[in-house]
C-alpha atoms as a PDB file:
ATOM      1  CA  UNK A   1     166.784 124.850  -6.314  1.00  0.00           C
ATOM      2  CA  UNK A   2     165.204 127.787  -5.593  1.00  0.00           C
ATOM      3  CA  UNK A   3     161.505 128.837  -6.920  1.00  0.00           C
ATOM      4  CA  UNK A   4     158.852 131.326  -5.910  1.00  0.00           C
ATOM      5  CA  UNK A   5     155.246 130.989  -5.475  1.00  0.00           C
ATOM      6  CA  UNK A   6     152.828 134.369  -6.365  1.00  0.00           C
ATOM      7  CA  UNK A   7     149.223 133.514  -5.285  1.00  0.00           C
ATOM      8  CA  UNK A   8     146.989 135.238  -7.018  1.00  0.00           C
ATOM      9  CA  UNK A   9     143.534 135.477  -5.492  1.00  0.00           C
ATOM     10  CA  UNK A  10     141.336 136.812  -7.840  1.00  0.00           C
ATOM     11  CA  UNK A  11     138.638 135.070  -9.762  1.00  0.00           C
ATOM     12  CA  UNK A  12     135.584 136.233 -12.069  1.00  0.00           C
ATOM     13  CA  UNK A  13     133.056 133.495 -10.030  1.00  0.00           C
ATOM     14  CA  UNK A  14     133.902 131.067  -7.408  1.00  0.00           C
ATOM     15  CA  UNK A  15     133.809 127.580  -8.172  1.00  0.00           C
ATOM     16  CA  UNK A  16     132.208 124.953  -5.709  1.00  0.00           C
ATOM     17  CA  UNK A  17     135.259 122.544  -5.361  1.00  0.00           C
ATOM     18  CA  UNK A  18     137.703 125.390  -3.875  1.00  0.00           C
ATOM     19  CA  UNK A  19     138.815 125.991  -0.835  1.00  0.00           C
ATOM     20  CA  UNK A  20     141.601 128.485  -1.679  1.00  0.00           C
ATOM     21  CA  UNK A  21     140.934 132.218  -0.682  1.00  0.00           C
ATOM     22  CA  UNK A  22     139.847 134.508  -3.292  1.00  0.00           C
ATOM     23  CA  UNK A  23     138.268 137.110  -3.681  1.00  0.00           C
ATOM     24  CA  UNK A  24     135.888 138.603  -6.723  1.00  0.00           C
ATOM     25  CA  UNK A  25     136.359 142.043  -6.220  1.00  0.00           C
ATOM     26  CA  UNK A  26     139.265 143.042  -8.376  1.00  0.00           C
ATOM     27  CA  UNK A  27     139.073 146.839  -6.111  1.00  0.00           C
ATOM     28  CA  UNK A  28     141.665 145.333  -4.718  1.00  0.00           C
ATOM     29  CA  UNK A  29     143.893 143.993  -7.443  1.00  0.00           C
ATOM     30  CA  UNK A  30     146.242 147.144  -7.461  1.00  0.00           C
ATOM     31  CA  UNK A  31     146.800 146.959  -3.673  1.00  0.00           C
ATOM     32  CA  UNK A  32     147.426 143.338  -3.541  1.00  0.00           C
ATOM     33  CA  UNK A  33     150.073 143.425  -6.331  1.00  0.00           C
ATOM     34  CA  UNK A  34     152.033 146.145  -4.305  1.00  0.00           C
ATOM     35  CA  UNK A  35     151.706 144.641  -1.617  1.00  0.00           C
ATOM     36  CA  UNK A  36     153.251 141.217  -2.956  1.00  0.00           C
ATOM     37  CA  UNK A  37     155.715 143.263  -4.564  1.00  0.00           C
ATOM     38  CA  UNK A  38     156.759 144.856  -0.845  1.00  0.00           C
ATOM     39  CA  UNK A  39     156.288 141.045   0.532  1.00  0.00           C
ATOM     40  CA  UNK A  40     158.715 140.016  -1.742  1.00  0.00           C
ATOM     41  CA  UNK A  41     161.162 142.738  -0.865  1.00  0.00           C
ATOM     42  CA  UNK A  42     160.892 141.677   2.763  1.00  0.00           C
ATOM     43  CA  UNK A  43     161.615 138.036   2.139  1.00  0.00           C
ATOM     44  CA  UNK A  44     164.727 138.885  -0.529  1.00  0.00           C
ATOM     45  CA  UNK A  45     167.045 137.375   1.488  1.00  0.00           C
ATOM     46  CA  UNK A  46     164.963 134.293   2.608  1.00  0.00           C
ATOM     47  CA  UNK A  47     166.360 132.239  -0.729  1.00  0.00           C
ATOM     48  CA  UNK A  48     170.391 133.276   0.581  1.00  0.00           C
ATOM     49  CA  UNK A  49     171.058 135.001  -3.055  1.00  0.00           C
ATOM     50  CA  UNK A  50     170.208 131.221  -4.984  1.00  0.00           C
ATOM     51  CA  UNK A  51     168.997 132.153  -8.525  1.00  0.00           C
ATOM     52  CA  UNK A  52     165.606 131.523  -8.552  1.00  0.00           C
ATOM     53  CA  UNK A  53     164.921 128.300 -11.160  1.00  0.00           C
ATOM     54  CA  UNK A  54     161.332 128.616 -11.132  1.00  0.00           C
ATOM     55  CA  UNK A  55     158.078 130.953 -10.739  1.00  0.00           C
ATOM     56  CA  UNK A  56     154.533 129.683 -10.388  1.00  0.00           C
ATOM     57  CA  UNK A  57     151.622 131.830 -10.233  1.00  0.00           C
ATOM     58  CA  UNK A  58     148.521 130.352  -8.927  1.00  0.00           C
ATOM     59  CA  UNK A  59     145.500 131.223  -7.525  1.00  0.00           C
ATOM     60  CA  UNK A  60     142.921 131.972  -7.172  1.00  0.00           C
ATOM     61  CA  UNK A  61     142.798 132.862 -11.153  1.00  0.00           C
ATOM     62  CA  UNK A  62     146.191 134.521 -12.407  1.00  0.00           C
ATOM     63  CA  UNK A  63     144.896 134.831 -16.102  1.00  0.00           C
ATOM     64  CA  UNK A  64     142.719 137.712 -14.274  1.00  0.00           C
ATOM     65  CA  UNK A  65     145.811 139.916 -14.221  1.00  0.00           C
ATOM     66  CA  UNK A  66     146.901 141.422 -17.230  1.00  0.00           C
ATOM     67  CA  UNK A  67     150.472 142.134 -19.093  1.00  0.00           C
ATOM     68  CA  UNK A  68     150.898 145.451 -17.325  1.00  0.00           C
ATOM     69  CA  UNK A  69     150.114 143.681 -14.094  1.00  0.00           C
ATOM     70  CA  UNK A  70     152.665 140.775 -14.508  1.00  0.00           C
ATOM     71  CA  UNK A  71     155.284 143.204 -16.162  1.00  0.00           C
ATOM     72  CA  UNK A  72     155.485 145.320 -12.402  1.00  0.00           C
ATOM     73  CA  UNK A  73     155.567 141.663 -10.765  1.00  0.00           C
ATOM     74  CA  UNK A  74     158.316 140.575 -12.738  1.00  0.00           C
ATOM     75  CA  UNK A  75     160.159 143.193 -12.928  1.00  0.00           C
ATOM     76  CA  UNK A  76     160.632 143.137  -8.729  1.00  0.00           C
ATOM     77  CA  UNK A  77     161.085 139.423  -9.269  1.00  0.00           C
ATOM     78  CA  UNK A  78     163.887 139.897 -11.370  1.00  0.00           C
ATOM     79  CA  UNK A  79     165.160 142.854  -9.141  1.00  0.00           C
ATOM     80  CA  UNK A  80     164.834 141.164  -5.546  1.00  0.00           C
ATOM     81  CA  UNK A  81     165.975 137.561  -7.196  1.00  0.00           C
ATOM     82  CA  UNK A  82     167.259 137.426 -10.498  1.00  0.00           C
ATOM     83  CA  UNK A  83     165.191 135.493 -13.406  1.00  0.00           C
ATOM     84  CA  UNK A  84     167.319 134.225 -15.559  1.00  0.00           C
ATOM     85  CA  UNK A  85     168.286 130.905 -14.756  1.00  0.00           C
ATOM     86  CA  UNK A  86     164.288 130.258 -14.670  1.00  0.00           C
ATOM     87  CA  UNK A  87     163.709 127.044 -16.385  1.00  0.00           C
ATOM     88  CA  UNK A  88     159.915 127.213 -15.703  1.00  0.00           C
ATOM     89  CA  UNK A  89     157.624 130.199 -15.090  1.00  0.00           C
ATOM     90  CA  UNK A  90     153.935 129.101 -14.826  1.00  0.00           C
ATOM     91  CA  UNK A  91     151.114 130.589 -15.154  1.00  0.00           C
ATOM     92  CA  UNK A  92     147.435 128.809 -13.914  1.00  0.00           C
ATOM     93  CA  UNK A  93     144.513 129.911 -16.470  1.00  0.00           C
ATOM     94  CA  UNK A  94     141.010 129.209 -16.871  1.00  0.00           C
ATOM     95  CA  UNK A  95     140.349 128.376 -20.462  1.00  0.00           C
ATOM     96  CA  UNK A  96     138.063 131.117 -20.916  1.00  0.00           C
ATOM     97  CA  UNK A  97     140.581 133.585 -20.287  1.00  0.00           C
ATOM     98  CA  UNK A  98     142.594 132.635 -22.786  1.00  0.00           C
ATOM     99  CA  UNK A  99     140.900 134.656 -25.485  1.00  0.00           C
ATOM    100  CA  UNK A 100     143.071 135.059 -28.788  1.00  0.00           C
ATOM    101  CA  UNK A 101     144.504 138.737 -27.548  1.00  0.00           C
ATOM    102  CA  UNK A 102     144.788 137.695 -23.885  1.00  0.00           C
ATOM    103  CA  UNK A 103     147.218 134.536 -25.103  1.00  0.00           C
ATOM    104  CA  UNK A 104     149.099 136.429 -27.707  1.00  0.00           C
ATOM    105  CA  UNK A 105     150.033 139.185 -24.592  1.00  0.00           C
ATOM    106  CA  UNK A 106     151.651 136.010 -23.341  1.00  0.00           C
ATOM    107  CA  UNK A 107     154.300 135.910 -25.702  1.00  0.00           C
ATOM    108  CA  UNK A 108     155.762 139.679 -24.164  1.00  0.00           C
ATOM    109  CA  UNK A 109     155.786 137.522 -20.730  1.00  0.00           C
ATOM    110  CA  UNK A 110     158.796 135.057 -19.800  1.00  0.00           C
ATOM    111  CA  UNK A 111     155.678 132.324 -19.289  1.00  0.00           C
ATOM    112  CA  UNK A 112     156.523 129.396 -20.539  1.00  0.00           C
ATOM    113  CA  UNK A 113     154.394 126.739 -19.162  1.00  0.00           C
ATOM    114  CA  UNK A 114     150.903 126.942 -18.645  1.00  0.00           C
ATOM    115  CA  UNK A 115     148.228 125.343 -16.177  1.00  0.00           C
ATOM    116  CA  UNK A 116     145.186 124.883 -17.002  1.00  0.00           C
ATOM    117  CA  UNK A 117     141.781 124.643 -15.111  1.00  0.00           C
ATOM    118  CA  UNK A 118     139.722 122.518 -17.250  1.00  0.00           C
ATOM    119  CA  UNK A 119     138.556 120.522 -14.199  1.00  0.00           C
ATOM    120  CA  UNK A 120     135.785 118.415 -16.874  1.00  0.00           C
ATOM    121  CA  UNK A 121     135.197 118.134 -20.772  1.00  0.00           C
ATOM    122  CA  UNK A 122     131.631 117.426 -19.771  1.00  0.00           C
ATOM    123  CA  UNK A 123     129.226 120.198 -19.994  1.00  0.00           C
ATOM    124  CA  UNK A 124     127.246 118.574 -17.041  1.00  0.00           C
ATOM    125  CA  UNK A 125     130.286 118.772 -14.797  1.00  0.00           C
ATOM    126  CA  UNK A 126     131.174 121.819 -15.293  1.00  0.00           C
ATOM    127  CA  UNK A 127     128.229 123.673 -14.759  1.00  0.00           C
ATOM    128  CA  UNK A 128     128.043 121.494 -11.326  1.00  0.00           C
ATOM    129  CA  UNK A 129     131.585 122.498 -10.293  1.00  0.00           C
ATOM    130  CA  UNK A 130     130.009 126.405 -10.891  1.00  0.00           C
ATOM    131  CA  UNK A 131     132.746 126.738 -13.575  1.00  0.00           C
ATOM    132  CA  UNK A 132     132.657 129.713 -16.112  1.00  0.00           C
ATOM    133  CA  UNK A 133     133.882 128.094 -19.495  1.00  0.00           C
ATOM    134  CA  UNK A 134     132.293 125.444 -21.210  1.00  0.00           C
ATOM    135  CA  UNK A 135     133.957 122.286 -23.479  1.00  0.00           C
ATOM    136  CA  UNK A 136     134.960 123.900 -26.552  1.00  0.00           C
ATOM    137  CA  UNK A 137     136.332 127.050 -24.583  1.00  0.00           C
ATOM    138  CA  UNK A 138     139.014 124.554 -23.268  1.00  0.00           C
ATOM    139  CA  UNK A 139     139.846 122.800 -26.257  1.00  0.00           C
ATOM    140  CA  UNK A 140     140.240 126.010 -28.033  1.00  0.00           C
ATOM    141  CA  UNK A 141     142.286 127.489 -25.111  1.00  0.00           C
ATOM    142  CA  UNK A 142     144.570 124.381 -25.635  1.00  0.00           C
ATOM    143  CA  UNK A 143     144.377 125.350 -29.303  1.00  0.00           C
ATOM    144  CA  UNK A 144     145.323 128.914 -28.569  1.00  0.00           C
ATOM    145  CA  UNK A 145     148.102 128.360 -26.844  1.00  0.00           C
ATOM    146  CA  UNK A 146     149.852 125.852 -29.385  1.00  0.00           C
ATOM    147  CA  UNK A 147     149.202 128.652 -32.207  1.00  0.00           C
ATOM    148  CA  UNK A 148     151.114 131.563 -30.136  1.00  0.00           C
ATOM    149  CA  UNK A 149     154.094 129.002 -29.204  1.00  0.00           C
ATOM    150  CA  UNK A 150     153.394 127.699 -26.042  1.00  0.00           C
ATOM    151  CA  UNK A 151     153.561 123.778 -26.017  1.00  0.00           C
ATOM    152  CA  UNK A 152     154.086 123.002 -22.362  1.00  0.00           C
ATOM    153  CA  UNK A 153     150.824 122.740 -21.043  1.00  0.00           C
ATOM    154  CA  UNK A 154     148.879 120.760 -18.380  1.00  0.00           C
ATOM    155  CA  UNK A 155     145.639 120.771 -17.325  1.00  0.00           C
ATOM    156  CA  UNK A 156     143.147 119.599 -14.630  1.00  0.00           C
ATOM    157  CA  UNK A 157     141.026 117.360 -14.366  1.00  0.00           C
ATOM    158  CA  UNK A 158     138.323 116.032 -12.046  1.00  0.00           C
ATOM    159  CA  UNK A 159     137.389 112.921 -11.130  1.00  0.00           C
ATOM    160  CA  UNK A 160     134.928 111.272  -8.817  1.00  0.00           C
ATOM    161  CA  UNK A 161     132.200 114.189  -8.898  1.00  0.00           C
ATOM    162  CA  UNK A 162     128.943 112.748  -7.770  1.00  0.00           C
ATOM    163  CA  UNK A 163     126.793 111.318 -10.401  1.00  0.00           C
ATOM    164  CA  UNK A 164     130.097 111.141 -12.646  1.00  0.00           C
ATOM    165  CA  UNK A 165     130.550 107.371 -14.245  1.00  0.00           C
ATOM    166  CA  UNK A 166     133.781 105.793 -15.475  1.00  0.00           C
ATOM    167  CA  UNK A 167     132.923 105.552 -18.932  1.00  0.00           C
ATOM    168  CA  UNK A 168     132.351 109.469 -18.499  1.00  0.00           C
ATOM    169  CA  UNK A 169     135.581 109.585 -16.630  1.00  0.00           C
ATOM    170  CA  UNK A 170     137.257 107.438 -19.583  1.00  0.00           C
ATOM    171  CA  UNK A 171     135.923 110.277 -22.090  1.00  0.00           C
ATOM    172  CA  UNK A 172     137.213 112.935 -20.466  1.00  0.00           C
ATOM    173  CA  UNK A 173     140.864 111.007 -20.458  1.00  0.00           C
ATOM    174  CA  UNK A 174     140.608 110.303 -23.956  1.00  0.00           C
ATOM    175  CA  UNK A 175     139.525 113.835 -24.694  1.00  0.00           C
ATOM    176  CA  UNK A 176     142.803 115.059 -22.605  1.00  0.00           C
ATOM    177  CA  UNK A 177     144.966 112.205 -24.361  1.00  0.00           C
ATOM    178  CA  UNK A 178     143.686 113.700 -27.888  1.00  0.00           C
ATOM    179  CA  UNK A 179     145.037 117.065 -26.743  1.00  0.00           C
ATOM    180  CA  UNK A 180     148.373 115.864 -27.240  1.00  0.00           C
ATOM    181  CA  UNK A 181     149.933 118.077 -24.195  1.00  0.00           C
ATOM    182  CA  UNK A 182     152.346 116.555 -22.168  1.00  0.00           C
ATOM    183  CA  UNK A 183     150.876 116.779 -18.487  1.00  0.00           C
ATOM    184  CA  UNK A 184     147.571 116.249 -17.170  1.00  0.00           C
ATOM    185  CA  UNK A 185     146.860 116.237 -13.383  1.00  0.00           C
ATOM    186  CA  UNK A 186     143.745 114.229 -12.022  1.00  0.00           C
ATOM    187  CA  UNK A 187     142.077 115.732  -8.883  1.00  0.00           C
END
């Protein structure tokens, strides 16, 4: 099984829980896209010709690229290592990218799974993890998605923050279990 990983390490604001690189100056989102472009060309042969079976773009924030962006990435992907025996292309999102246009540019994409930042339901939480969307941005981002055809979907959560109780932690749960998606990862 072979699968490639495209970090993507741009984000709008960075949040206080991350450790991953990023960077908020999209300057240098042309560069860095031709430049994982020419990394993937160097490392074509790394996979020994398997079909790839999945792609997973994370980040970072992905859902700060747009179609044009992703079409140039996956058309090298699909050059350098063939796409379509790809049971699973991901894309992470914050929920407050996923405005009505930006998800319905989706559906011109091979995505068919996406991952979703949510991180807290809790309005309190999420302004203490420095996060940029609020509670009903991520339940209408869930929404969103579900209108323009995409049903595999999993989100983050958070647990543990300081100041966070387990009857706030149980709320957030339910809220995720009333989403009706069929993954949701705990942090």
């Amino acid at each position: 099984m072979a699968g490639l990983y495209i970090h993507i390490p741009f984000c709008a604001k960075r949040c206080l829980y991350c450790d991953f690189f990023s960077n908020t100056d999209m300057k240098f989102k042309e560069p860095y896209i031709d430049a994982a472009i020419r990394e993937m060309e160097l490392r074509q042969e790394y996979i020994g010709g398997e079909p790839l079976d999945t792609i997973y773009f994370g980040g970072g924030t992905p859902s700060q690229l747009q179609q044009a962006d992703f079409e140039r990435i996956f058309e090298a992907a699909d050059r350098l290592f063939g796409t379509s025996s790809c049971t699973e292309i991901t894309l992470e999102a914050n929920p407050d990218d996923m405005t009505p246009e930006y998800v319905a540019s989706l559906r011109n994409l091979p995505f068919n799974r996406i991952s979703m930042g949510v991180q807290s339901f809790k309005e309190k939480d999420l302004r203490f993890l420095n996060r940029r969307h609020d509670r009903e941005q991520a339940l209408r981002a869930v929404g969103l998605c579900k209108e323009n055809g995409i049903q595999n979907i999993s989100i983050d959560l958070i647990y543990g923050l300081p100041g966070q109780t387990l009857e706030e932690w149980q709320e957030n749960l339910d809220d995720a279990i009333r989403l009706k998606i069929p993954h949701i990862s705990a942090y």
